[in-house]
N, C-alpha and C. Protein backbone atom coordinates (compact mmCIF):
# COMPACT_ATOMS: atom_id res chain seq x y z
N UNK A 1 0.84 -1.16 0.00
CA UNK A 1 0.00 0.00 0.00
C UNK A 1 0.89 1.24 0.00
N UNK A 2 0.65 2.15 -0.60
CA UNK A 2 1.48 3.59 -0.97
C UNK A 2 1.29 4.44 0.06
N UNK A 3 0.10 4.68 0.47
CA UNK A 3 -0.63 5.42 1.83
C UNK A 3 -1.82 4.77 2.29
N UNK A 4 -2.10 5.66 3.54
CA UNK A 4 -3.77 5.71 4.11
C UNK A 4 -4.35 7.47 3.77
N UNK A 5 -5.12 7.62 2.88
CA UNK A 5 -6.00 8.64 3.18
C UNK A 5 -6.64 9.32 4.04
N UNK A 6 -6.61 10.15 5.03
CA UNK A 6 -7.32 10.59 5.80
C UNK A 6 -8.47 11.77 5.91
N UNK A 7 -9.55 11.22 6.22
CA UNK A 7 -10.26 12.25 6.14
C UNK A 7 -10.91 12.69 7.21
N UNK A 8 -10.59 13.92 8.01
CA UNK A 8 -10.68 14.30 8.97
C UNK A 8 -11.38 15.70 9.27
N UNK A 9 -12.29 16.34 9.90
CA UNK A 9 -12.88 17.21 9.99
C UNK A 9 -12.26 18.49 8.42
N UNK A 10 -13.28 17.56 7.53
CA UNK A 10 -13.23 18.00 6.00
C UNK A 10 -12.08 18.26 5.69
N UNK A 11 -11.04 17.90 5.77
CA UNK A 11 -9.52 17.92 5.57
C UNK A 11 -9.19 16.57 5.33
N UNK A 12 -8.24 16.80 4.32
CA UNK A 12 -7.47 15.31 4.19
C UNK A 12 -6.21 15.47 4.48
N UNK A 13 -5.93 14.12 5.13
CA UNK A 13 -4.63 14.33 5.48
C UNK A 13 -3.95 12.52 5.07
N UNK A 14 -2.69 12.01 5.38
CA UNK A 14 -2.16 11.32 5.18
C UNK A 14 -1.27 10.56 5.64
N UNK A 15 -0.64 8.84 5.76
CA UNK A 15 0.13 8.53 6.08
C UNK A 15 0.46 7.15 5.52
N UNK A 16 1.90 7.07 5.77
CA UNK A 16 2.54 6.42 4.35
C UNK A 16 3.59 5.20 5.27
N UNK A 17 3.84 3.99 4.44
CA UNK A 17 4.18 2.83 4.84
C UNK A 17 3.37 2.28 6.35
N UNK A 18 2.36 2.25 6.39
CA UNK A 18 1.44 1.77 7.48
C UNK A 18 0.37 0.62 6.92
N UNK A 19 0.31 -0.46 7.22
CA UNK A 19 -0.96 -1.28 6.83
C UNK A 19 -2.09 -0.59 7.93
N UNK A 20 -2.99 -0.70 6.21
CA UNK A 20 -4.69 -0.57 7.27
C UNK A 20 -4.86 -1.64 8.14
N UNK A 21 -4.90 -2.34 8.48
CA UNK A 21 -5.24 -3.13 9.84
C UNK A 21 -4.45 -2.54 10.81
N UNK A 22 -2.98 -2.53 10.66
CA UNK A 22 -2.22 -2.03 12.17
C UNK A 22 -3.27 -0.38 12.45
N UNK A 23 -3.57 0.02 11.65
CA UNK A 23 -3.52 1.46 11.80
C UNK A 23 -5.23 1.17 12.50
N UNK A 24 -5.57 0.75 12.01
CA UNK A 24 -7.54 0.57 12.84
C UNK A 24 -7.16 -0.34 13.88
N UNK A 25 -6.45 -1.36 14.05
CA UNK A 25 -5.76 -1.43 15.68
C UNK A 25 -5.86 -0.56 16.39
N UNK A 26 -4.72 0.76 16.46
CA UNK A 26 -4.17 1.51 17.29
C UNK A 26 -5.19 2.15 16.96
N UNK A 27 -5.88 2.79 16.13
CA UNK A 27 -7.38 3.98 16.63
C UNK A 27 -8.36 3.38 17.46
N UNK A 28 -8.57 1.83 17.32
CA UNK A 28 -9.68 1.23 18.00
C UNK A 28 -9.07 1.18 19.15
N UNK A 29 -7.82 0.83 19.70
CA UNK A 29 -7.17 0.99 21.10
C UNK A 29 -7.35 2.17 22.05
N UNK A 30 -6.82 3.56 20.49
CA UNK A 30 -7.14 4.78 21.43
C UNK A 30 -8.09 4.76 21.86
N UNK A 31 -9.08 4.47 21.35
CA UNK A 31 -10.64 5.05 21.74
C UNK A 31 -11.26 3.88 22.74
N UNK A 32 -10.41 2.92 22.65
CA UNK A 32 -10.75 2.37 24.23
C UNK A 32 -10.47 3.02 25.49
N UNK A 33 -9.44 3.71 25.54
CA UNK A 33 -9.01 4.55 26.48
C UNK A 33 -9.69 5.71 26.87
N UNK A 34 -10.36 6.05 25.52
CA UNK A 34 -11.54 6.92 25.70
C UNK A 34 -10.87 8.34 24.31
N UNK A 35 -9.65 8.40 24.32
CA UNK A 35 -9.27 9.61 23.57
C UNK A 35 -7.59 8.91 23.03
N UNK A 36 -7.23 9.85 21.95
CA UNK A 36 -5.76 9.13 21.20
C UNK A 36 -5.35 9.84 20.77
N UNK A 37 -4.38 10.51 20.59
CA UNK A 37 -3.35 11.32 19.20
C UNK A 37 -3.09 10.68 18.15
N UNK A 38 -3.55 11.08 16.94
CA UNK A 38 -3.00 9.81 15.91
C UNK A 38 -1.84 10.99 15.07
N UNK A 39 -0.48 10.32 14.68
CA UNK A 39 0.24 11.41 13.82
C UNK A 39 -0.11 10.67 12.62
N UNK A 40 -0.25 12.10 11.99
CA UNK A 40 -0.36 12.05 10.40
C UNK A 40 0.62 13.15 9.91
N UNK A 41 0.45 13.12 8.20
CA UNK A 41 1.07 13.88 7.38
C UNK A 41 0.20 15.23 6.97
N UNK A 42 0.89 16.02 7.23
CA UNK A 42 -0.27 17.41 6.45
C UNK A 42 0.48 17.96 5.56
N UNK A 43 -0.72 17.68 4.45
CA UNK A 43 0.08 18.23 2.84
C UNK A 43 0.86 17.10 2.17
N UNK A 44 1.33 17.91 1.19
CA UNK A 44 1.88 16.57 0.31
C UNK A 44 3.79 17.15 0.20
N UNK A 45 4.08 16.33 -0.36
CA UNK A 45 5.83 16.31 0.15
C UNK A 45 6.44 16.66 1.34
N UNK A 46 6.88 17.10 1.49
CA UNK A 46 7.94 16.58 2.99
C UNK A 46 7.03 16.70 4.09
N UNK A 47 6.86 15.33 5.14
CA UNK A 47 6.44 15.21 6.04
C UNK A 47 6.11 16.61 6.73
N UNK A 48 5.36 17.00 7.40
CA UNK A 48 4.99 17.73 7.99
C UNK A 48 3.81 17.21 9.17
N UNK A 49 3.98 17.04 10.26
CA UNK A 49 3.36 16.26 11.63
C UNK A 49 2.03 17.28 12.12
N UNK A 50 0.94 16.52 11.94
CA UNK A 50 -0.04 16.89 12.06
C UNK A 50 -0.76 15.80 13.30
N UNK A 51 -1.69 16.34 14.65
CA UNK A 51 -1.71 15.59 15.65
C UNK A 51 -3.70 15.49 15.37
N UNK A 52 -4.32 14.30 15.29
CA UNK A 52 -5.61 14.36 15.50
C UNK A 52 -5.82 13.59 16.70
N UNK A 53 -6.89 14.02 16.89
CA UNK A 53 -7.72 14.21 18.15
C UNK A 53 -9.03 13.15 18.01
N UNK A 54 -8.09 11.75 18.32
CA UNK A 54 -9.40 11.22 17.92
C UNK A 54 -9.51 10.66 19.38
N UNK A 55 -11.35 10.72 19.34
CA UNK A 55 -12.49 10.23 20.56
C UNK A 55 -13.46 9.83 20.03
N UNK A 56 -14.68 9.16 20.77
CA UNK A 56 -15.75 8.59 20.37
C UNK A 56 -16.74 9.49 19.64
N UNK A 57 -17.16 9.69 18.82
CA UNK A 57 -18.47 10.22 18.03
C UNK A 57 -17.31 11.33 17.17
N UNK A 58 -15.95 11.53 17.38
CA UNK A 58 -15.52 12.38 15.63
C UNK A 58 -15.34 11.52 14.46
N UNK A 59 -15.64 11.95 13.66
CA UNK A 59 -15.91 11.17 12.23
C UNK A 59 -14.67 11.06 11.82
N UNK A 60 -14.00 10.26 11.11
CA UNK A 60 -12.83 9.83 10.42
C UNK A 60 -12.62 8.89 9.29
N UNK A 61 -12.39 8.93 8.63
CA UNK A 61 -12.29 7.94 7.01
C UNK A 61 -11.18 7.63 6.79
N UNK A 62 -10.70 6.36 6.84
CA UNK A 62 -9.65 6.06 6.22
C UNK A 62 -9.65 5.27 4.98
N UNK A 63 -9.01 6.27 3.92
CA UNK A 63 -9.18 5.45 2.71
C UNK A 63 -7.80 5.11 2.01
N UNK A 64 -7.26 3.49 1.47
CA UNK A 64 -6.44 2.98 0.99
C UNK A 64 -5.77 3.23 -0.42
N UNK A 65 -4.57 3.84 -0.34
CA UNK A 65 -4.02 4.12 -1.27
C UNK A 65 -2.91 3.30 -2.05
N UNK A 66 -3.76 2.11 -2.86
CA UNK A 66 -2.85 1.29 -3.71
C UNK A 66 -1.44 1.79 -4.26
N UNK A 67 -0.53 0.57 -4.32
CA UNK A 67 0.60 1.18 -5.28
C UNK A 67 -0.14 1.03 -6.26
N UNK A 68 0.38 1.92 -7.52
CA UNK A 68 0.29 1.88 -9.03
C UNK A 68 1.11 1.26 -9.70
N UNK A 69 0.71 0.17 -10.54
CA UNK A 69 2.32 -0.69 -11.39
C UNK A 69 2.12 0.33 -12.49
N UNK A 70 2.67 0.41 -13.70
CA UNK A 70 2.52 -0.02 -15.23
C UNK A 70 2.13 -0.61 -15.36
N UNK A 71 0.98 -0.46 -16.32
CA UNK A 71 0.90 -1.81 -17.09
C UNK A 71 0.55 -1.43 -18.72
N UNK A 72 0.34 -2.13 -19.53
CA UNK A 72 0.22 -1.64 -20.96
C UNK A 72 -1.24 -1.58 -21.26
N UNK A 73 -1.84 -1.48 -20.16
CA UNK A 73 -3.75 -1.56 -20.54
C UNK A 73 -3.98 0.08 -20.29
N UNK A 74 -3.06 0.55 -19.77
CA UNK A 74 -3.45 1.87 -19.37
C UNK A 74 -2.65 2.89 -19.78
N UNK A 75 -3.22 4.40 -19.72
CA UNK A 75 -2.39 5.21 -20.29
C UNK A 75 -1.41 6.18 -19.15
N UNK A 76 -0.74 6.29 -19.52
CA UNK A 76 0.30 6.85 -18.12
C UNK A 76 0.77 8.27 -18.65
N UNK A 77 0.83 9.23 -18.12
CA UNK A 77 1.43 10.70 -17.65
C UNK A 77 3.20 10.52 -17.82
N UNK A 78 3.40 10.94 -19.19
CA UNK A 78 5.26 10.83 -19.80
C UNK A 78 5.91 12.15 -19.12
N UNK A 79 5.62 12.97 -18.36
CA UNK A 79 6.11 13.90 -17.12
C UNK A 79 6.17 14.93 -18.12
N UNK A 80 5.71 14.96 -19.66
CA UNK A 80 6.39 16.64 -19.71
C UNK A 80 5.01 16.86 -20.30
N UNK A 81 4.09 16.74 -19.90
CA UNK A 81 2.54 17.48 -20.16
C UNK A 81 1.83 16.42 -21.47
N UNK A 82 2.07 15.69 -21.78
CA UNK A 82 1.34 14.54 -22.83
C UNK A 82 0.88 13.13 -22.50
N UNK A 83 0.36 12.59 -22.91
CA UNK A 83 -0.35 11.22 -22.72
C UNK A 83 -0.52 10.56 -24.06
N UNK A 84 0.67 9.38 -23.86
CA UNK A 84 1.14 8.67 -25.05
C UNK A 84 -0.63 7.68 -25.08
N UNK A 85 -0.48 7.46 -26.42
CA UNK A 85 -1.60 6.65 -26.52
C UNK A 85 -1.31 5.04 -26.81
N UNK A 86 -2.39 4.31 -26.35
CA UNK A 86 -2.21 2.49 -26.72
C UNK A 86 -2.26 2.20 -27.86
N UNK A 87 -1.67 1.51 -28.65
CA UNK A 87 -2.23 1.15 -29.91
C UNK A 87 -3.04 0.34 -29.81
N UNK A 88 -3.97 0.04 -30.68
CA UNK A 88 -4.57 -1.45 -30.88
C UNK A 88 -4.63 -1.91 -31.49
């Protein structure tokens, strides 16, 4: 997995080399305790430590962010503004 998505009081935020199961572990733990800090990423490129505040009844989404292979079924982004096409 590439990341976890986070979606957090209408903000997204992020975190990277974590499996979804360990990570709904440790939130379901915090919130046994009653309250948790979870660190995440805020923004995109260089880490930047963002602290949520998770407790019972705040809403939170975590959504799974596959790696991407190549593959030749699809069309891929050649980095200088074009999109080569498939033949068939």
């Amino acid at each position: 997995m590439k990341r976890i998505e986070i979606v957090y009081g209408g903000e997204r935020f992020s975190i990277g080399d974590r499996d979804l199961e360990t990570l709904k572990q440790e939130i379901r733990a915090g919130l046994a305790t009653g309250h948790h800090w979870l660190v995440v990423n805020d923004g995109e490129g260089d880490f930047r430590s963002a602290y949520l505040s998770i407790s019972p009844g705040v809403p939170l989404a975590l959504i799974p962010v596959p790696q991407q292979e190549p593959s030749g079924d699809t069309e891929e982004w050649d980095g200088l503004g074009t999109v080569p096409t498939t033949e068939l």
